[in-house]
Protein backbone atom coordinates (compact mmCIF):
# COMPACT_ATOMS: atom_id res chain seq x y z
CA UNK A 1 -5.94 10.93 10.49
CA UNK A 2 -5.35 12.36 13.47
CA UNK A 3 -2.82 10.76 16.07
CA UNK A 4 -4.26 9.48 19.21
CA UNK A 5 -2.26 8.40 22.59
CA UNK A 6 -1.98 4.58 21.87
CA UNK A 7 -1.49 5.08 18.56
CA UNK A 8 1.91 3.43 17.21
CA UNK A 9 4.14 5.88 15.11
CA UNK A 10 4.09 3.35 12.40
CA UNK A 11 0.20 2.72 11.79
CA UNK A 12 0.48 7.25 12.44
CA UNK A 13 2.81 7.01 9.20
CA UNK A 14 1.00 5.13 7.50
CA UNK A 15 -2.13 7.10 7.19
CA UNK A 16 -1.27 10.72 8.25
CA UNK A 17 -3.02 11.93 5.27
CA UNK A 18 -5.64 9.61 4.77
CA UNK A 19 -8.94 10.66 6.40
CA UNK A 20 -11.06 7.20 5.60
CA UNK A 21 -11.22 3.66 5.55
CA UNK A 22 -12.07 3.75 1.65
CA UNK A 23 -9.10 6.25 0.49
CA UNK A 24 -6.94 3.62 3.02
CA UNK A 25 -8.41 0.21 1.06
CA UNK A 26 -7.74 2.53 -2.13
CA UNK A 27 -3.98 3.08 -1.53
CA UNK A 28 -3.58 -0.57 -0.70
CA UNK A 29 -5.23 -1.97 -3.83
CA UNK A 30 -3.03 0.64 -6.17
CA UNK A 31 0.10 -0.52 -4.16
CA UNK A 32 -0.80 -4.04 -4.52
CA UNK A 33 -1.11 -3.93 -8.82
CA UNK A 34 1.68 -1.55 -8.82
CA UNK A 35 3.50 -4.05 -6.96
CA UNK A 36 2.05 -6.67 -9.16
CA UNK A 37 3.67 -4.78 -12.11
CA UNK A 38 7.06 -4.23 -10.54
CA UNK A 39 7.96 -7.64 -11.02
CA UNK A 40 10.09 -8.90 -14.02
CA UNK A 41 7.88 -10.39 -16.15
CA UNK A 42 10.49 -10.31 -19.24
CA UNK A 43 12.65 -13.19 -16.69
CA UNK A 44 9.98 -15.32 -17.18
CA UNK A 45 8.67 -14.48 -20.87
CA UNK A 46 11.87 -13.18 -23.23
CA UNK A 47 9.96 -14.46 -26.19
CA UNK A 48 7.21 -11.52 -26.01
CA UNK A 49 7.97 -8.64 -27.83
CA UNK A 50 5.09 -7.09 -26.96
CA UNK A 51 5.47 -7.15 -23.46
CA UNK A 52 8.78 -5.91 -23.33
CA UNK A 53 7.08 -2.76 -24.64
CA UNK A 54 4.73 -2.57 -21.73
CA UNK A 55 6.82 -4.20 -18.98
CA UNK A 56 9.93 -1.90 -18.42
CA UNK A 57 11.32 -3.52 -15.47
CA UNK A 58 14.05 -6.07 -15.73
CA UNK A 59 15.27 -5.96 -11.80
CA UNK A 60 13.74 -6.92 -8.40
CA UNK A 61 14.52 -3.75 -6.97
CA UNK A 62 11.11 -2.13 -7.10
CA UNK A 63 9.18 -5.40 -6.72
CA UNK A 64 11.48 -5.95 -3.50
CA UNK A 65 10.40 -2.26 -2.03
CA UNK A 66 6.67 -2.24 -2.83
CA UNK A 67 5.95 -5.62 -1.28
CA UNK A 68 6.76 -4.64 1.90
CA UNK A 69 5.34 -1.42 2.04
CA UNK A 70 1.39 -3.41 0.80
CA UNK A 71 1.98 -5.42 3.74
CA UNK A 72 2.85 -2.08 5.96
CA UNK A 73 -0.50 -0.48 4.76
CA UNK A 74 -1.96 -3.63 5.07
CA UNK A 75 -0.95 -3.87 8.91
CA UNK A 76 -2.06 -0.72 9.24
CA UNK A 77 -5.08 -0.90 7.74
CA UNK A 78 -5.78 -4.08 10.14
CA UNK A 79 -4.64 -1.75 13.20
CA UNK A 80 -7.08 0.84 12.83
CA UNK A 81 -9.84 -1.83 12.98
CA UNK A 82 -9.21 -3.55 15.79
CA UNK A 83 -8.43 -0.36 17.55
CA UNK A 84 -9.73 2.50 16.69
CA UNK A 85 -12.75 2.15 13.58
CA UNK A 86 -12.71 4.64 11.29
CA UNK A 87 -15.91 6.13 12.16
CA UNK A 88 -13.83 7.95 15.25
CA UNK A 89 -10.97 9.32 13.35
CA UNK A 90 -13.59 10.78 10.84
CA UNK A 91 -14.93 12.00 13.57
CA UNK A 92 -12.20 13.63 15.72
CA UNK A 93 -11.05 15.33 12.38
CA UNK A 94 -14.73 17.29 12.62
């Protein structure tokens, strides 16, 4: 995406690599399950054994940094609607 005047630096960041609205919705759904995965889950069931074998986490360290960056892409995401449309940073990348 290329960075236009009244752009913020943040919503730049964001998607400096990303070219479409689809790759965008892409890296917000994959940071959304990872996120999703990131949390404890052997807090809340110790019993499993089986999920201790597929849920390696035991902190809410990387839950507590991949929330906040959905909601960043998120924001984003919701930015470059109401501002721009993807359709014209396709097309100023032509």
């Amino acid at each position: 995406m290329e960075r236009t005047e009244n752009m913020p630096i943040w919503v730049w960041l964001a998607f400096s690599s990303i070219a479409t609205r689809k790759a965008a919705l892409f890296l917000i759904w994959a940071c959304g399950i990872f996120a999703l995965y990131c949390i404890p889950w052997l807090q809340f069931f110790s019993s499993s054994e089986w999920l201790g074998s597929i849920f390696l986490i035991e902190d809410w360290s990387w839950f507590a940094m991949m929330a906040p960056m959905t909601v960043w892409y998120w924001m984003s995401l919701r930015w470059v609607d109401r501002n721009l449309g993807w359709a014209d940073t396709a097309q100023a990348k032509v």
